[in-house]
C-alpha atoms as a PDB file:
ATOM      1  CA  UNK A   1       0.000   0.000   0.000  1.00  0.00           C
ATOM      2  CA  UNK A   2       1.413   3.289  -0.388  1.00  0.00           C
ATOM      3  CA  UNK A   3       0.239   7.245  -0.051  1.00  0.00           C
ATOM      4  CA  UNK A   4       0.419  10.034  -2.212  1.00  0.00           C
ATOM      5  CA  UNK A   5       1.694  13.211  -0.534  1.00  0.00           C
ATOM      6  CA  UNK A   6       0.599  16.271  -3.085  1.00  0.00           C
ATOM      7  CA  UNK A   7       2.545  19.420  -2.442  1.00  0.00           C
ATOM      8  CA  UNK A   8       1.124  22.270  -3.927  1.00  0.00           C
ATOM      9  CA  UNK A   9       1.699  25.985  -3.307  1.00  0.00           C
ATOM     10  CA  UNK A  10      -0.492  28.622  -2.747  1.00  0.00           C
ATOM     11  CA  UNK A  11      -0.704  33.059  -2.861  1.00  0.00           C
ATOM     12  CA  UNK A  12      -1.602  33.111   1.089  1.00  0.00           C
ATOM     13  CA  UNK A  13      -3.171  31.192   3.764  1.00  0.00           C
ATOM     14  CA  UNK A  14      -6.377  32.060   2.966  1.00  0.00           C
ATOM     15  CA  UNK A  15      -6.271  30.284  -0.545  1.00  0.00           C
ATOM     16  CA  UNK A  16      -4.082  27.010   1.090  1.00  0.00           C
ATOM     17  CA  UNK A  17      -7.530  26.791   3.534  1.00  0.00           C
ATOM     18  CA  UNK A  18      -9.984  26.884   0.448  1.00  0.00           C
ATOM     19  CA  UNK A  19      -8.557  24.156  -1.284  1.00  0.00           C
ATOM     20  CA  UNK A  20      -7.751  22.066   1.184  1.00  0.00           C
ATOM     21  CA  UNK A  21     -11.156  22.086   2.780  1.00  0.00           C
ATOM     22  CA  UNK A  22     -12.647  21.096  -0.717  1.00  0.00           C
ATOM     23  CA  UNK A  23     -10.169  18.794  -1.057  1.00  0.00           C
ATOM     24  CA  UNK A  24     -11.134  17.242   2.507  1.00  0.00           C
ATOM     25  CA  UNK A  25     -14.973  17.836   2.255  1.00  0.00           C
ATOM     26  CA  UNK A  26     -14.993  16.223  -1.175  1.00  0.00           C
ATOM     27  CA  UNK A  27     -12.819  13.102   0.006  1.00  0.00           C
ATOM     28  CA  UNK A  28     -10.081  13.892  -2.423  1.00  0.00           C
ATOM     29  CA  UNK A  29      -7.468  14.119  -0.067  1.00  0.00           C
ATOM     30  CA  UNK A  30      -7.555  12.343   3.954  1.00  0.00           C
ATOM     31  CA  UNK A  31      -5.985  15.210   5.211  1.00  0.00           C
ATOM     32  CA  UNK A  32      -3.883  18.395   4.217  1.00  0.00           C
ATOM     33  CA  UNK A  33      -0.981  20.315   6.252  1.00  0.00           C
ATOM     34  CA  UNK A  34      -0.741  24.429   5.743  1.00  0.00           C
ATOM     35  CA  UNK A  35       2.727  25.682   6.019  1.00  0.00           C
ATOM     36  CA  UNK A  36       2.421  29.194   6.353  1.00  0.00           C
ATOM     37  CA  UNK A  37       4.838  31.838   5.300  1.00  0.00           C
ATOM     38  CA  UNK A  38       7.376  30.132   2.892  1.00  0.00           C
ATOM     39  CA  UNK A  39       9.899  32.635   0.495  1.00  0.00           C
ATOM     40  CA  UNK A  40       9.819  31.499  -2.932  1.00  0.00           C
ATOM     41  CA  UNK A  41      12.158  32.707  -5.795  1.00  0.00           C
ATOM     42  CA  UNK A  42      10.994  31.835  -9.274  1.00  0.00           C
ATOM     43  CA  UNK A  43      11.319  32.986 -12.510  1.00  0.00           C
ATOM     44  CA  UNK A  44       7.978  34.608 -14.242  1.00  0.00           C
ATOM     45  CA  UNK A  45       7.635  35.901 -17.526  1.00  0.00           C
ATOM     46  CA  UNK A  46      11.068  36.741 -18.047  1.00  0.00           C
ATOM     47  CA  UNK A  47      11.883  38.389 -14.444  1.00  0.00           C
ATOM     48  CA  UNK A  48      13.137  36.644 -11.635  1.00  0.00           C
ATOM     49  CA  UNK A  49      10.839  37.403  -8.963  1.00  0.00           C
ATOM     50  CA  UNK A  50      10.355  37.029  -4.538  1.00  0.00           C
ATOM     51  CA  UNK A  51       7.257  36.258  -2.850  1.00  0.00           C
ATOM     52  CA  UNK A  52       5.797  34.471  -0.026  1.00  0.00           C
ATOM     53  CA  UNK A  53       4.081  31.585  -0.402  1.00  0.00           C
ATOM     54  CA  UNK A  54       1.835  28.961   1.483  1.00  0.00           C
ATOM     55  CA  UNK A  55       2.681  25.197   1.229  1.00  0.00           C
ATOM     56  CA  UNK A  56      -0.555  22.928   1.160  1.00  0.00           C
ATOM     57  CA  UNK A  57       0.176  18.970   1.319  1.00  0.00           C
ATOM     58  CA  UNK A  58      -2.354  16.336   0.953  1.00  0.00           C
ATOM     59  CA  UNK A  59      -2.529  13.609   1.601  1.00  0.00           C
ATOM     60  CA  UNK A  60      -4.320  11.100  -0.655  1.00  0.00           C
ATOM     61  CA  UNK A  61      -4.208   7.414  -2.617  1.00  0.00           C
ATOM     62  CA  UNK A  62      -2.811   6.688  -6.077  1.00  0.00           C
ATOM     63  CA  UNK A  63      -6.459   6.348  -6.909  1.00  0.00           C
ATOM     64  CA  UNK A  64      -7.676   9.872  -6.340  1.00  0.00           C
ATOM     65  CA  UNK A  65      -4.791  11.937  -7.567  1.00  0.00           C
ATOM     66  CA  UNK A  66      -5.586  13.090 -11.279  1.00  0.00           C
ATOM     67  CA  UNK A  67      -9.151  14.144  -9.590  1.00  0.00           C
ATOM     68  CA  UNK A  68      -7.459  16.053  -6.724  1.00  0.00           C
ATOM     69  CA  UNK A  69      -4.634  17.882  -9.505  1.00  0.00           C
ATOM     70  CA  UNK A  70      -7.766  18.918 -11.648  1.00  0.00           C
ATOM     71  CA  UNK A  71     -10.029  20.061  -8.303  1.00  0.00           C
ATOM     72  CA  UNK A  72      -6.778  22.249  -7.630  1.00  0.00           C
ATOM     73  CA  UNK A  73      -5.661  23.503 -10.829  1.00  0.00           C
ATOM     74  CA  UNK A  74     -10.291  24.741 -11.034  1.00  0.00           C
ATOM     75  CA  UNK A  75     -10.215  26.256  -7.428  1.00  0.00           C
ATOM     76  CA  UNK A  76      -6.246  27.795  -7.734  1.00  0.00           C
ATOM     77  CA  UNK A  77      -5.683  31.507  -8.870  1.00  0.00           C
ATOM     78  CA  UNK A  78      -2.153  30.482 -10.312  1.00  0.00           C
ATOM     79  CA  UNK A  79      -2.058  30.385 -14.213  1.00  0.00           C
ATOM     80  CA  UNK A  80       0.450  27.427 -13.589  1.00  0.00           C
ATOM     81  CA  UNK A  81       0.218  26.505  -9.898  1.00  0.00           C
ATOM     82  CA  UNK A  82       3.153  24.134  -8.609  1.00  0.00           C
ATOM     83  CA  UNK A  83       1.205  20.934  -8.074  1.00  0.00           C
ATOM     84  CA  UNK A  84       4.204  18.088  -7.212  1.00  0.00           C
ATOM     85  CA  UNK A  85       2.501  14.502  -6.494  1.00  0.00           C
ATOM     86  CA  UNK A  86       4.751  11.792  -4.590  1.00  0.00           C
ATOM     87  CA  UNK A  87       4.325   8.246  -3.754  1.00  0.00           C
ATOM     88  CA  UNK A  88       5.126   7.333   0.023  1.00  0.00           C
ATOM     89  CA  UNK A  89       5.816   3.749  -0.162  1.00  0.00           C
ATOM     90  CA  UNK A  90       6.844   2.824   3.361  1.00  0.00           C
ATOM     91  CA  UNK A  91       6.086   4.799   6.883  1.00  0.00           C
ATOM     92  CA  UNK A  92       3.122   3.926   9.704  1.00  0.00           C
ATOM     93  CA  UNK A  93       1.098   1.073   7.776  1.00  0.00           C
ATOM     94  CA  UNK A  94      -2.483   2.062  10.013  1.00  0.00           C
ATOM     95  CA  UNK A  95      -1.905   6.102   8.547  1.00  0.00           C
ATOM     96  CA  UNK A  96      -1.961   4.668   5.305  1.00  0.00           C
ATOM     97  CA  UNK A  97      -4.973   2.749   5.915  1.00  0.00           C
ATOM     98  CA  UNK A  98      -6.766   5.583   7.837  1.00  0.00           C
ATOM     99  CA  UNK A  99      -5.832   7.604   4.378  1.00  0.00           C
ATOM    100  CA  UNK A 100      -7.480   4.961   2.395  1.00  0.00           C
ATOM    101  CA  UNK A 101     -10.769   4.714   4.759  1.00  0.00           C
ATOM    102  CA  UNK A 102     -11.145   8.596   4.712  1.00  0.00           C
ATOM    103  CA  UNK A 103     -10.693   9.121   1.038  1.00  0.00           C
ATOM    104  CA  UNK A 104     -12.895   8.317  -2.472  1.00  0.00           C
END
């Protein structure tokens, strides 16, 4: 069994809450983690450019994560939000299944 842990960035806290409640409320993700305050550097239409940033992390199952990338990339007000998916293959065997039972 394994998790997916989606990372995805957001403008401000505000915007991290909104789409991670939908994300919870419509079973798409278990659980999601706000990280609040994060300095990103980037490069945007041809200037190199600082902001702050909120991290949102999901938690979800292999199952549900094209649905959860498409409910962020409706609800997000990035043109090309950062939307990173990866696959936790080993950690605390009754989290994953809690995922699972709270999820699809």
């Amino acid at each position: 069994m394994s998790v997916m842990m989606v990372y995805i960035t957001t403008g401000d806290v505000e915007e991290a809450r909104e789409i991670g409640g939908e994300l919870v409320m419509r079973h798409l993700a278990a659980c999601v983690n706000i990280f609040e305050k994060m300095e990103s550097m980037y490069w945007w239409e041809g200037k190199l450019e600082h902001s702050e940033e909120t991290v949102l992390l999901a938690k979800t199952t292999p199952e549900l994560v094209e649905k959860l990338i498409q409910t962020v990339k409706n609800l997000h007000s990035y043109d090309c939000p950062a939307i990173v998916a990866m696959e936790a293959k080993q950690g605390n065997e009754e989290f994953f299944e809690w995922v699972k039972s709270h999820t699809g």
